[in-house]
Protein backbone atom coordinates (compact mmCIF):
# COMPACT_ATOMS: atom_id res chain seq x y z
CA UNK A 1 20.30 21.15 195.83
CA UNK A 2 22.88 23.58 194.67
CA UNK A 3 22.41 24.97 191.63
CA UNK A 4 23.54 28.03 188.97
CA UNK A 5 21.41 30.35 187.94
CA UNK A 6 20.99 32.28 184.50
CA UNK A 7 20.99 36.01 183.96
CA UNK A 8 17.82 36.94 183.02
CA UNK A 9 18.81 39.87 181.53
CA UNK A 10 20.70 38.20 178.92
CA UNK A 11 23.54 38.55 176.80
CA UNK A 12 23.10 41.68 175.32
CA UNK A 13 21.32 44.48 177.90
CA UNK A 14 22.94 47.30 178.66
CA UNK A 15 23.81 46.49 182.05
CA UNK A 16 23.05 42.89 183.01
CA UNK A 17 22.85 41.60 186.48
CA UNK A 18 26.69 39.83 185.95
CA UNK A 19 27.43 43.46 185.08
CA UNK A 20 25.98 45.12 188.11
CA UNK A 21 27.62 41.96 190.46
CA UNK A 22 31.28 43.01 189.35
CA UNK A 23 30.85 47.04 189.82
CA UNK A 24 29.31 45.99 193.87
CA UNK A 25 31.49 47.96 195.95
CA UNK A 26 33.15 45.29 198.22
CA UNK A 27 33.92 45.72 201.53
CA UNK A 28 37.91 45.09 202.29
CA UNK A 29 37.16 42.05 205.12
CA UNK A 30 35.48 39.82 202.30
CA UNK A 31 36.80 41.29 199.13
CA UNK A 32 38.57 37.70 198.89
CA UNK A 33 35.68 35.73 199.62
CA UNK A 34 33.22 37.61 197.29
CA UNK A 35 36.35 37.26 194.51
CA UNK A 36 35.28 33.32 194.88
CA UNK A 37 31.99 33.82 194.03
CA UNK A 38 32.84 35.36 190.63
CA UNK A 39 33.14 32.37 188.77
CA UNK A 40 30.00 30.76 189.73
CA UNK A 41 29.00 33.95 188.06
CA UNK A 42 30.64 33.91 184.97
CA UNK A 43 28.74 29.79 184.55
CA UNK A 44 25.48 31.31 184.74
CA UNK A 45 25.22 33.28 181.18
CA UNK A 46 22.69 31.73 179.29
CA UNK A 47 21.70 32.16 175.64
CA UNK A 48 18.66 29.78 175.30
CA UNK A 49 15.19 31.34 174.48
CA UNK A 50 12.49 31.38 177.17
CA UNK A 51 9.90 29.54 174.46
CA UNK A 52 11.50 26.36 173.16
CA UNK A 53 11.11 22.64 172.30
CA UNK A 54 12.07 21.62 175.44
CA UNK A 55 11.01 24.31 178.54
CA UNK A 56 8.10 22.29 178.88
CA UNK A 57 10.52 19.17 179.91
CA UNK A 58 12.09 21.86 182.16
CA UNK A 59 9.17 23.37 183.98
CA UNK A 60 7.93 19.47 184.54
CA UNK A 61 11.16 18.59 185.77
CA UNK A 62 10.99 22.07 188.08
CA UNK A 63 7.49 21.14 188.86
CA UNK A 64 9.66 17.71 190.25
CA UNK A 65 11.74 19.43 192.51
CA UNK A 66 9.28 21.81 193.84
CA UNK A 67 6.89 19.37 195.05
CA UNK A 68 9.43 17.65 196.51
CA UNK A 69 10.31 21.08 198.45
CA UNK A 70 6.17 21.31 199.47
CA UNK A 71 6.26 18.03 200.38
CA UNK A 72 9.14 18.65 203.02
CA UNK A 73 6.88 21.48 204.49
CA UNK A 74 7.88 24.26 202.34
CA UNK A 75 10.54 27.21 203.01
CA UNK A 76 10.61 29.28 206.29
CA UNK A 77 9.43 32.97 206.31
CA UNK A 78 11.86 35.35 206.11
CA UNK A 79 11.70 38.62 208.79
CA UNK A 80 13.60 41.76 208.74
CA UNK A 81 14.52 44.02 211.18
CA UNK A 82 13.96 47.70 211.30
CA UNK A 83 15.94 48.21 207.69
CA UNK A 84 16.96 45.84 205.04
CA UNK A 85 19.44 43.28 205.37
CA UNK A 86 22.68 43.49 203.23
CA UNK A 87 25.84 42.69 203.15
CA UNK A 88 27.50 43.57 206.74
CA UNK A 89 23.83 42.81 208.69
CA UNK A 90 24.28 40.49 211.69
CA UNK A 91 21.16 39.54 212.81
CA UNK A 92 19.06 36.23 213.61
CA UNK A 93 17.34 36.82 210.51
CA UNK A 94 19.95 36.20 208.23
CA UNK A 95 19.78 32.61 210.09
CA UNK A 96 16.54 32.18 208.75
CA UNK A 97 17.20 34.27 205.34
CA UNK A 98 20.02 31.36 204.98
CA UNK A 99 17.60 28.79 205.57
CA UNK A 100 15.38 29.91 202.90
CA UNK A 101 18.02 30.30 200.32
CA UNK A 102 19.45 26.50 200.89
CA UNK A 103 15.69 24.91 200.21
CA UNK A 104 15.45 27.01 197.15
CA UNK A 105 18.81 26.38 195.94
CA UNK A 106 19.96 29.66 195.69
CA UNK A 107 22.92 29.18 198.74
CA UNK A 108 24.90 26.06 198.72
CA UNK A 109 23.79 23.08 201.53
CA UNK A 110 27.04 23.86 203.27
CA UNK A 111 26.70 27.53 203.77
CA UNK A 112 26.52 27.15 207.48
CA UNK A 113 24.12 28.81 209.87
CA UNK A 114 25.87 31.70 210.38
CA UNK A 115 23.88 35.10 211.67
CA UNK A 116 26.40 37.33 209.10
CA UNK A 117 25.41 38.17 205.94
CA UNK A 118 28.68 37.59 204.51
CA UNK A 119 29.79 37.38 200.58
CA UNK A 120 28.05 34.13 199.99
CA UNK A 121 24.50 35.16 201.50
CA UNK A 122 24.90 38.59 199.20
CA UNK A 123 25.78 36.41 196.10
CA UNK A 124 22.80 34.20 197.10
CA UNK A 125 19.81 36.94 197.58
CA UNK A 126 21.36 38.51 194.21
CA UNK A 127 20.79 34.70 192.26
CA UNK A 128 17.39 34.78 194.01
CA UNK A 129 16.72 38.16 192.30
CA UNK A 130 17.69 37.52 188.85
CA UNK A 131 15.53 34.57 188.86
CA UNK A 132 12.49 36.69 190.12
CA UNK A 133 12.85 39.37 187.89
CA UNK A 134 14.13 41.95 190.64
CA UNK A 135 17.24 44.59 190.75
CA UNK A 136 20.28 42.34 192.02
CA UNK A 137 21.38 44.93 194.54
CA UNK A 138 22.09 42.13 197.20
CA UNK A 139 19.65 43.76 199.85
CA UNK A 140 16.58 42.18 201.16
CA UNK A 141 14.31 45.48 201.06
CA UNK A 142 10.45 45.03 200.50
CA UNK A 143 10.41 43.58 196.68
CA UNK A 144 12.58 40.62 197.80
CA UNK A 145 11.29 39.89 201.07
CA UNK A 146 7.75 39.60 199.58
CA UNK A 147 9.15 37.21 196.76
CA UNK A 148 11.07 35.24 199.37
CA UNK A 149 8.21 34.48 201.22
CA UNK A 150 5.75 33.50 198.51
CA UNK A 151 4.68 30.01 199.55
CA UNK A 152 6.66 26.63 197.91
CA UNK A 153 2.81 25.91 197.03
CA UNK A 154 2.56 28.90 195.07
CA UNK A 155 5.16 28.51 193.42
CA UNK A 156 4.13 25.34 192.13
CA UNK A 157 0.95 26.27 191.39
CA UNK A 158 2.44 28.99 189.37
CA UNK A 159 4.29 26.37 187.20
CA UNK A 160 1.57 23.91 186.62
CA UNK A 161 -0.02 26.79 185.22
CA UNK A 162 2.28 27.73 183.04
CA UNK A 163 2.85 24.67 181.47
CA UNK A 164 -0.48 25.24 179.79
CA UNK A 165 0.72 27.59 178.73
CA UNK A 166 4.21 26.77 177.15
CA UNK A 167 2.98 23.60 175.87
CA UNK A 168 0.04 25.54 173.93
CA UNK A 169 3.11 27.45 172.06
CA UNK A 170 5.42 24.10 171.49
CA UNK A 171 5.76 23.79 167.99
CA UNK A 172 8.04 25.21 165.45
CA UNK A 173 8.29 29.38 166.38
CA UNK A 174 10.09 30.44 163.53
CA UNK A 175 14.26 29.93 162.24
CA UNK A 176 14.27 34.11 163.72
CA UNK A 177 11.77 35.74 165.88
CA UNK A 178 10.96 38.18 168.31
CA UNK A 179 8.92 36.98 171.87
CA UNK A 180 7.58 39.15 174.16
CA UNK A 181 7.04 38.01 178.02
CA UNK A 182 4.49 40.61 179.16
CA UNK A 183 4.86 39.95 183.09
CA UNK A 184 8.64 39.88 182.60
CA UNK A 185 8.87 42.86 181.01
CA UNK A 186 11.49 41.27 178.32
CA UNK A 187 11.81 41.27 174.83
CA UNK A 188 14.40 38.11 173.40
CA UNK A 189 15.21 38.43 169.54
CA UNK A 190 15.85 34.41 168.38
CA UNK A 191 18.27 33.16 165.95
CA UNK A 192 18.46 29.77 165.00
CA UNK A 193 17.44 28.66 168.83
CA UNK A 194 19.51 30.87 170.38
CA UNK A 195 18.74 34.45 171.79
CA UNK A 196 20.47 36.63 169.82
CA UNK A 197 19.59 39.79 172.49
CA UNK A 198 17.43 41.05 175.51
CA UNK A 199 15.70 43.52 176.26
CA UNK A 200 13.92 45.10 178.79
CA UNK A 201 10.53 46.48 178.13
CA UNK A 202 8.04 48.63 179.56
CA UNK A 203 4.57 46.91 179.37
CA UNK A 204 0.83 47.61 179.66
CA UNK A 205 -0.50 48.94 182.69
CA UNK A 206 -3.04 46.84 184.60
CA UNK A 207 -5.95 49.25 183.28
CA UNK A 208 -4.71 49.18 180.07
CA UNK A 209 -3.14 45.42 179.27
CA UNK A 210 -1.09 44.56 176.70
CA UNK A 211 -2.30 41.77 174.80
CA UNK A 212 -1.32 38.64 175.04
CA UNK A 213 -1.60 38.09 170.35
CA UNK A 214 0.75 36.45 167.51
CA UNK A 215 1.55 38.21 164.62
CA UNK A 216 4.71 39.84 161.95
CA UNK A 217 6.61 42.50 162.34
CA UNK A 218 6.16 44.14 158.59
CA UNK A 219 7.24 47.57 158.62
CA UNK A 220 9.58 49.84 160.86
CA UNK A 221 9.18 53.87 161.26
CA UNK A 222 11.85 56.07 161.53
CA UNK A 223 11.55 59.61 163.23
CA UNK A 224 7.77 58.56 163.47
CA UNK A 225 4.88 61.28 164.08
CA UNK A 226 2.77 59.76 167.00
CA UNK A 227 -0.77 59.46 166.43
CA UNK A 228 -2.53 59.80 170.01
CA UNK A 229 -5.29 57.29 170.24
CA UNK A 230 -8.94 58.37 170.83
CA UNK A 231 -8.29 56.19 174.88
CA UNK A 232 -4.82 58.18 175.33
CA UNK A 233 -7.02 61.56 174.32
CA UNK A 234 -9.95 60.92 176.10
CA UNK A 235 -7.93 59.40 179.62
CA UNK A 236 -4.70 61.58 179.45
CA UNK A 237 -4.55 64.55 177.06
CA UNK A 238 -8.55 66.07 178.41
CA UNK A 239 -7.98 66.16 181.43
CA UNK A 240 -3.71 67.34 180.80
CA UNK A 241 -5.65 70.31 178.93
CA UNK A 242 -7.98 71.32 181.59
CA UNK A 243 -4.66 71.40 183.95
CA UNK A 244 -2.42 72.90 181.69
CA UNK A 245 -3.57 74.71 178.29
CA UNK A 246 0.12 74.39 177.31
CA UNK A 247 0.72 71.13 177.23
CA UNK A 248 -0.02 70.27 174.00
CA UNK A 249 2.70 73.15 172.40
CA UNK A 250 5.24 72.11 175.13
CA UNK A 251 5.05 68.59 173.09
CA UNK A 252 4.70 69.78 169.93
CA UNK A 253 1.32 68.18 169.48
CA UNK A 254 -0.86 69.30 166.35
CA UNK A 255 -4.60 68.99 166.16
CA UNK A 256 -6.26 68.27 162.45
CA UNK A 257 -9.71 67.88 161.78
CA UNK A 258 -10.18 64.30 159.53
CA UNK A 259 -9.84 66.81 156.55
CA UNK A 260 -6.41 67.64 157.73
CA UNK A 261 -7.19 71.02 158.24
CA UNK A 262 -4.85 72.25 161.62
CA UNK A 263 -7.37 73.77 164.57
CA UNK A 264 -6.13 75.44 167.51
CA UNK A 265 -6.23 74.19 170.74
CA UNK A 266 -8.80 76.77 171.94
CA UNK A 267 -11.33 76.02 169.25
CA UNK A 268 -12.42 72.93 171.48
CA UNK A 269 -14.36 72.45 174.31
CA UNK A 270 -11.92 70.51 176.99
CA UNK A 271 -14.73 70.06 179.43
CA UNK A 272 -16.28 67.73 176.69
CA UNK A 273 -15.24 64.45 174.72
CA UNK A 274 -14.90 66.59 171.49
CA UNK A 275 -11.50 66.21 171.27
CA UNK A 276 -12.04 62.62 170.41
CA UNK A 277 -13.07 63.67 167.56
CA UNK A 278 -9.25 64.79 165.80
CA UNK A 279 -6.43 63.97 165.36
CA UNK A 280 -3.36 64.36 167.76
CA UNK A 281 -0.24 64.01 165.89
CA UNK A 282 3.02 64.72 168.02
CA UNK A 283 6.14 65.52 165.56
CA UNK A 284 9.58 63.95 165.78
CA UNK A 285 11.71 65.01 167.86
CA UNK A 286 13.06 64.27 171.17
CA UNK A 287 9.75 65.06 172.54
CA UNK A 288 8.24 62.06 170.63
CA UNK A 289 6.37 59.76 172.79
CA UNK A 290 7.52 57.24 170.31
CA UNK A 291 10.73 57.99 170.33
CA UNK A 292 13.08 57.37 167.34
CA UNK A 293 11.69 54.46 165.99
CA UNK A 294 8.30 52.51 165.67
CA UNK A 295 7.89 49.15 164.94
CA UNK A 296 4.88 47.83 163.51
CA UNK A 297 3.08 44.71 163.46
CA UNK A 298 -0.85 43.65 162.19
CA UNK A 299 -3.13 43.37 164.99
CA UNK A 300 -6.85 44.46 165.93
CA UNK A 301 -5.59 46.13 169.33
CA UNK A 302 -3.56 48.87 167.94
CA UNK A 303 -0.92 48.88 169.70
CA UNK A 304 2.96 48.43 168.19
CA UNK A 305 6.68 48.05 169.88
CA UNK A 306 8.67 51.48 169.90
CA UNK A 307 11.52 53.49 171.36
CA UNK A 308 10.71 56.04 174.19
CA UNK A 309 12.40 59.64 175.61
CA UNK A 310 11.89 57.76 179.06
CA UNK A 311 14.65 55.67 179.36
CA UNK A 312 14.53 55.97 183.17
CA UNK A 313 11.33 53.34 183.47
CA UNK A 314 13.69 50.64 182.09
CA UNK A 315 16.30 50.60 185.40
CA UNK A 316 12.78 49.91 187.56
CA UNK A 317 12.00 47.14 188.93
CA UNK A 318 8.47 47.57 188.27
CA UNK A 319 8.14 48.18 183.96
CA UNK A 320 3.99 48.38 183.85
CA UNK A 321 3.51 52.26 182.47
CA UNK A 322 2.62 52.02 179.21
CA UNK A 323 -1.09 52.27 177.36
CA UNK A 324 -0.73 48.71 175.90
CA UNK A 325 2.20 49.20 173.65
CA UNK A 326 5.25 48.01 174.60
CA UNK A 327 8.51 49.92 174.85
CA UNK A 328 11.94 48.63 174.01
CA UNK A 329 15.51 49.15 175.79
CA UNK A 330 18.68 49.23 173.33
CA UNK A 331 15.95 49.68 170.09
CA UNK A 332 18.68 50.27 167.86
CA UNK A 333 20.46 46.58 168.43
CA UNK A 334 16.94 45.10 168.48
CA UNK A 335 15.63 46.90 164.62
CA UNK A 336 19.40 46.41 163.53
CA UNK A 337 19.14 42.28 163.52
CA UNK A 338 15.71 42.36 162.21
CA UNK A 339 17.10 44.65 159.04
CA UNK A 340 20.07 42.85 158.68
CA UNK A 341 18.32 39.14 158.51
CA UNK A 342 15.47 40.46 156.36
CA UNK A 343 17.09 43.98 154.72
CA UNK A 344 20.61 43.35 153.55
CA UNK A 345 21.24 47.07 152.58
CA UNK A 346 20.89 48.00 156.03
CA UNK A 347 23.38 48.19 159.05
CA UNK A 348 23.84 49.52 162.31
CA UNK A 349 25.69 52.89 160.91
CA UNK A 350 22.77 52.97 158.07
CA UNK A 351 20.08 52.92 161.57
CA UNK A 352 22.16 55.40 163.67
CA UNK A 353 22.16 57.92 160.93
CA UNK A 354 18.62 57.66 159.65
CA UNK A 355 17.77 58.88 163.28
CA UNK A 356 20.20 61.09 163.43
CA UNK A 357 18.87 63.00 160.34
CA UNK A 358 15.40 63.14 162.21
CA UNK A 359 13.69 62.70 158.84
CA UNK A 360 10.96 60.23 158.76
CA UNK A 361 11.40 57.52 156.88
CA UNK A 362 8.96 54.25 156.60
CA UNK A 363 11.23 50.98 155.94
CA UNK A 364 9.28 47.93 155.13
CA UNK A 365 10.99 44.76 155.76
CA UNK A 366 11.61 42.52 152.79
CA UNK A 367 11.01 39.22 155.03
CA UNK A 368 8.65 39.70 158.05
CA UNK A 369 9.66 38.67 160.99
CA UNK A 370 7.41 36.46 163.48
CA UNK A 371 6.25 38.24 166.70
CA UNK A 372 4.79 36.36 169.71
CA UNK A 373 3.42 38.58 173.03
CA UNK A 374 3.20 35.95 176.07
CA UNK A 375 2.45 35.65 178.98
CA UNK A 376 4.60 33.61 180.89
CA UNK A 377 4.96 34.15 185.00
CA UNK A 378 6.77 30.63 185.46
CA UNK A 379 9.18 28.59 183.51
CA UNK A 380 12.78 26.90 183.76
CA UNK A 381 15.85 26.15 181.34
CA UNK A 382 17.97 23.47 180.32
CA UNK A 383 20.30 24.23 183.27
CA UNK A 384 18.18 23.78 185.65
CA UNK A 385 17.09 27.25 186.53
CA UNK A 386 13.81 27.91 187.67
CA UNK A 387 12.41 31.97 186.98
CA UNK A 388 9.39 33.26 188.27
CA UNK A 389 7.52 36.88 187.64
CA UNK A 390 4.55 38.78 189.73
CA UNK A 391 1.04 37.99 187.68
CA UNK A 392 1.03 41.14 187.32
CA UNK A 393 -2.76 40.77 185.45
CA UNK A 394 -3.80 38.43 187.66
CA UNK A 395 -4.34 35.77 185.14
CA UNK A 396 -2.79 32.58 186.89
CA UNK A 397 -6.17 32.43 189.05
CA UNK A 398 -4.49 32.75 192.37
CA UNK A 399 -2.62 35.47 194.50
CA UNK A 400 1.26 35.11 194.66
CA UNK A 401 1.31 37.51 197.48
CA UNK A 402 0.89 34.33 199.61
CA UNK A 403 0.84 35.53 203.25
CA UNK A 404 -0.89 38.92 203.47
CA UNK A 405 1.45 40.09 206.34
CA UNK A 406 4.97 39.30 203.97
CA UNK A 407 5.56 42.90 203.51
CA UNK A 408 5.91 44.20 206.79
CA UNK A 409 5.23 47.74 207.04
CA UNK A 410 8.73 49.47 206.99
CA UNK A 411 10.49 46.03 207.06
CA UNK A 412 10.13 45.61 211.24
């Protein structure tokens, strides 16, 4: 049941999997076999949207194929030895590591039972990656041993459930639109049925979610002030205070009374909730928590999509640091389609230089432009690609951790 799998991070990321595949650094002794692989590679692009008229079709015709693969008894569990396996391991656990790949499709039938983890294993694990959401780095550390050996009846499970789900948002989305998959960690930007770019985003943590709403983007800020919320003041800035009495100059955070009157920071008592009562505005600046821009949609949770100073969270595997708002990779390319579909008399140079100026300026779109936050852990696409993503909110009712012993401590 071979099969080609798409990139899930799209056609537009700053450095999609395809991307990090080609810059591997091969070894000489299969340099011409991995060269093979490379156009199995290039097949697997794939512009189509993660919400559309037909991934409910997909995920029943995944559902299909995976029940087929429980009723056979399932995959085998994957081991490791003392460190992870990579290109260059020999070891009787790539035996079984090849095993696993073939029932899931991600290695080719006749791939052999070879105890090497040659070219076509690394090409394999880094398909089986891409589809889960994980760094395609080819290894077999923790992250992708525990995803390997999440049970074929999870896995179903996990896409009955989420055809609720997809079916529930089936109808017409919008000609352009913006979708947010919250356990993914992905923003897609949709033009006429086809994504027009993706992004990766940093999401809610699990104490503080990210909601799961529909609504319109209205109104974009550039050079924003950030306006800390009375959760962020009470959970993070208090008890930053009592730490560190600087903190709030190092990041150029004012404090105004409701009156707008500016206090000083030692006018209120830190070892009490007073400070809920202000305002915390941070100023532009490279500081800003929001970063360059803010984008703004109506909702009763408060929370908005924006740029960040922390660009570092978006190469991690694991994108769950935020307060609820959600945080966008590559903002710029994102903010430019939405202005040039809705804002003629904006462009990409108009965008870069607006920030550059660091002058705030409040653009409100001239057509709105849809915005759905999902949550989707489970779904498939036209090509027959299956993708699956941690529940990372634990909303799909059931653990995906599977066997409580898959992540060996210190892989033995």
């Amino acid at each position: 049941m071979a099969m080609a799998f798409a990139l899930s991070g799209g056609v537009a990321s700053a450095e999609s999997p395809l991307d990090a595949t080609r810059q591997f650094q091969q070894r000489a002794e299969w340099e011409d076999r991995f060269d093979a692989t490379l156009e199995s590679l290039e097949a697997i692009k794939s512009d189509k949207p993660t919400l559309s008229a037909d991934t409910a079709t997909h995920i029943e015709q995944a559902m299909a194929r995976y029940q087929a693969i429980v009723n056979q008894g399932g995959w085998p569990r994957v081991t490791s030895g003392k460190q992870a396996m990579k290109l260059g391991t020999r070891s009787e656990h790539v035996v079984t590591l090849r095993k696993r790949l073939i029932v899931s499709g991600d290695l080719e039938q006749n791939a052999g039972q070879s105890d090497t983890f040659d070219s076509y294993v690394d090409a394999a694990v880094r398909r089986f990656q891409v589809r889960h959401g994980l760094k395609p780095d080819g290894a077999v550390g923790a992250g992708t041993l525990t995803a390997l050996n999440v049970p074929a009846e999870v896995r179903l499970a996990q896409l009955e459930t989420n055809l609720v789900r997809v079916r529930s948002m089936s109808g017409f989305l919008g000609d352009s639109y913006v979708m947010v998959n919250i356990p993914a960690a992905e923003i897609e930007a949709v033009e006429n049925g086809r994504v027009r770019s993706r992004h990766t985003a940093v999401v809610g943590k699990i104490d503080r979610q990210t909601p799961v709403l529909n609504s319109e983007i209205y109104e974009l800020n550039f050079n924003p002030y950030w306006t800390v919320p009375v959760s962020i003041i009470r959970k993070d800035l208090i008890p930053k205070m009592k730490e560190d009495p600087e903190y709030l100059a190092r990041n150029k955070i004012r404090i105004f009374d409701w009156k707008d009157n500016e206090l000083d920071w030692r006018q209120i008592d830190w070892n009490t909730d007073e400070a809920t009562q202000y305002q915390f505005r941070q100023e532009p600046g490279a500081e800003n928590s929001l970063g360059s821009v803010r984008i703004n949609f109506h909702n009763e949770h408060q929370v908005y999509l924006h740029d960040t100073p922390s660009k570092s969270l978006f190469g991690s595997d694991y994108r769950f640091h935020s307060s609820g708002c959600v945080r966008v990779q590559n903002v710029r390319e994102l903010i430019t389609w939405m202005l040039e579909s809705t804002t003629p008399d904006w462009d990409r140079a108009r965008v870069d230089y607006t920030i550059k100026t660091g002058v705030q300026e409040d653009v409100k779109l001239k057509s709105k432009v849809p915005l759905y936050m999902t949550y989707v852990t489970a779904w498939s696409t036209a090509d027959g690609i299956v993708h699956f993503r941690d529940d990372i909110y634990n909303r799909d009712g059931f653990s995906l951790a599977g066997d409580a012993t898959v992540q060996e401590a210190n892989l033995q």
